[in-house]
Protein backbone atom coordinates (compact mmCIF):
# COMPACT_ATOMS: atom_id res chain seq x y z
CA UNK A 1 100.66 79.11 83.84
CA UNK A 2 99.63 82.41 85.52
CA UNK A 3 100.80 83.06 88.67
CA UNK A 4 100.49 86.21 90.97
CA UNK A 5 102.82 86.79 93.47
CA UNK A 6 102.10 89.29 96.47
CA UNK A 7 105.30 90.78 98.42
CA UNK A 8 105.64 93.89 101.01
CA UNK A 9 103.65 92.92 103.78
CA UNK A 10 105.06 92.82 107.71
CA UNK A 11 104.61 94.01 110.84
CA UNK A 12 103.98 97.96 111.19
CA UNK A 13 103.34 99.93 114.13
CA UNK A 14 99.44 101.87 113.90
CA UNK A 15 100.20 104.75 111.88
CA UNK A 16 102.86 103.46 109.62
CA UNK A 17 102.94 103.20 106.03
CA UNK A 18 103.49 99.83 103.81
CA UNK A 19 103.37 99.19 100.35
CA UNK A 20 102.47 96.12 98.99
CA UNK A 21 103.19 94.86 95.04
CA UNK A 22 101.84 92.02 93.29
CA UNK A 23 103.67 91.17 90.33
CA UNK A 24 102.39 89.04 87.71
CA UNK A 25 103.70 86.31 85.07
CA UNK A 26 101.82 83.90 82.11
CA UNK A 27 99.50 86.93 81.43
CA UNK A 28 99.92 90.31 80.47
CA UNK A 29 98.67 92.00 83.29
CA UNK A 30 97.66 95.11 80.73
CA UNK A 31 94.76 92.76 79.47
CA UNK A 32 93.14 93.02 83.11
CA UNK A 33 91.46 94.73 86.20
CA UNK A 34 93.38 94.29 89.03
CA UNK A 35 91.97 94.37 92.88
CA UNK A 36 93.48 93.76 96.09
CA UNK A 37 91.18 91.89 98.92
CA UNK A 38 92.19 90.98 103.01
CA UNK A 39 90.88 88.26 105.08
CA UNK A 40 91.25 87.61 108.72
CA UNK A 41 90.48 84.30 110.60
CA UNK A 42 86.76 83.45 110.58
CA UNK A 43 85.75 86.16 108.35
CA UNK A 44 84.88 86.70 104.80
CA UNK A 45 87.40 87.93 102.34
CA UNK A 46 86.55 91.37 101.39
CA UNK A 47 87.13 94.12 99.05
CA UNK A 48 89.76 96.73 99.63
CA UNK A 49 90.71 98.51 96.05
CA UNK A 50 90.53 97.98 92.38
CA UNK A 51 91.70 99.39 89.40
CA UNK A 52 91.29 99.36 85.79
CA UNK A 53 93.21 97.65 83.26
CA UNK A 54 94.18 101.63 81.96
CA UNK A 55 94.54 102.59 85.34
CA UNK A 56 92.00 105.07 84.68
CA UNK A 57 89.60 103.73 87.37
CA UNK A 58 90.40 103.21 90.59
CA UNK A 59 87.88 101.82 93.48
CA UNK A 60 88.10 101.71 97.47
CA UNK A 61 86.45 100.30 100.43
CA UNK A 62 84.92 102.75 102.21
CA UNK A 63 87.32 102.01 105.33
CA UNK A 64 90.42 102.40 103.67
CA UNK A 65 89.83 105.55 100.94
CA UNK A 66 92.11 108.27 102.10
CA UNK A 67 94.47 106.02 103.03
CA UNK A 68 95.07 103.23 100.38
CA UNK A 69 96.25 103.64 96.81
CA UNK A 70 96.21 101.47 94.02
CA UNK A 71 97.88 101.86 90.81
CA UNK A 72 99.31 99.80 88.05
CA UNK A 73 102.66 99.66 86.23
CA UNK A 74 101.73 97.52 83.02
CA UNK A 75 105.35 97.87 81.88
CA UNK A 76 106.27 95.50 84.96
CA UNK A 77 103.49 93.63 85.01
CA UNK A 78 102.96 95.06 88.39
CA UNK A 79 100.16 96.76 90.69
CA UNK A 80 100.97 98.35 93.93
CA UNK A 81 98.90 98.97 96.90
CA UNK A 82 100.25 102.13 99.06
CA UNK A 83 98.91 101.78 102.81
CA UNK A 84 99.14 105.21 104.86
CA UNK A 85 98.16 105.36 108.50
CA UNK A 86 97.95 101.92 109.08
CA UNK A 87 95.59 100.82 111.74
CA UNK A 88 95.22 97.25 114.03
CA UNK A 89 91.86 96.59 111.96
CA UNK A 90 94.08 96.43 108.90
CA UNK A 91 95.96 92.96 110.24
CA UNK A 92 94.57 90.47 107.29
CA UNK A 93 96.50 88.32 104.40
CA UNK A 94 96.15 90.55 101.85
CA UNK A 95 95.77 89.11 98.29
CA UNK A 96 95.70 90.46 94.69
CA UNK A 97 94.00 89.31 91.96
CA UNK A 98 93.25 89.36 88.20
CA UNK A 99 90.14 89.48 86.29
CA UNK A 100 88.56 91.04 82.94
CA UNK A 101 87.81 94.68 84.53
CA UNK A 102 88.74 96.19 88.01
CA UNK A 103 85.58 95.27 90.17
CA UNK A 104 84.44 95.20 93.92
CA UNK A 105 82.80 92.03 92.92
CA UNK A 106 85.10 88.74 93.67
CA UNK A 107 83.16 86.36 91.11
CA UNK A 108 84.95 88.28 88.72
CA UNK A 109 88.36 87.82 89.34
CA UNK A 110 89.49 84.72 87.43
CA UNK A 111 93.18 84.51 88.85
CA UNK A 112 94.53 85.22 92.88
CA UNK A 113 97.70 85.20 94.38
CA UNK A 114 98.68 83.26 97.51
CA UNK A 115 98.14 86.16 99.80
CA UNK A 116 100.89 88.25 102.45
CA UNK A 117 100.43 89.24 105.82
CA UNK A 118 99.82 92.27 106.98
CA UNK A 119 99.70 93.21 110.84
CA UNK A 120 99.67 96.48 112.66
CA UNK A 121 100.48 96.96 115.89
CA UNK A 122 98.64 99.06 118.81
């Protein structure tokens, strides 16, 4: 059974700094692209960062490059999302998920974890 498991999120003050991990079991995580997408109530999930299952690629949504990095530590099974100067607009679950190559595109992820919240305050 695969199962990924999103931790580090909480309540920030604008400007602060979180890192989130999402650690993964049932697959080797080494084998996949891994991205990390938020979603806030009534609106779509969307894309925030991807990267490569060599870590050699990494991807961002335009509102978050600069501020956001992803990267990957296949030896724990484990990606990381660093947030830097946090703002309100990025409150949203944030989830992480597994698929054959690091993509923007969510039809490609085949496995997602439950999600952890994320809010910044004014």
């Amino acid at each position: 059974q695969v199962q990924l498991v999103e931790s580090g999120g909480g309540l920030v003050q604008a400007g602060g700094s979180l890192r989130l991990s999402c650690v993964t079991s049932g697959r080797t995580i080494s084998n996949y692209g891994v991205g990390w997408f938020r979603q806030t109530p009534g609106k779509e999930r969307e894309f925030v960062a991807a990267v490569t299952q060599s870590g050699g690629g990494t991807y961002y949504a335009d509102a978050v490059k600069g501020r956001f990095t992803i990267s990957r530590d296949n030896a724990k099974n484990t990606v990381y999302l660093e947030m830097n100067s946090l703002k309100p607009a990025d409150t949203a679950v944030y989830y992480c998920a597994m698929g054959p190559r690091g993509s923007y595109y969510q039809p490609t992820y085949i496995y997602w974890g439950q999600g952890t919240q994320v809010t910044v305050s004014s």
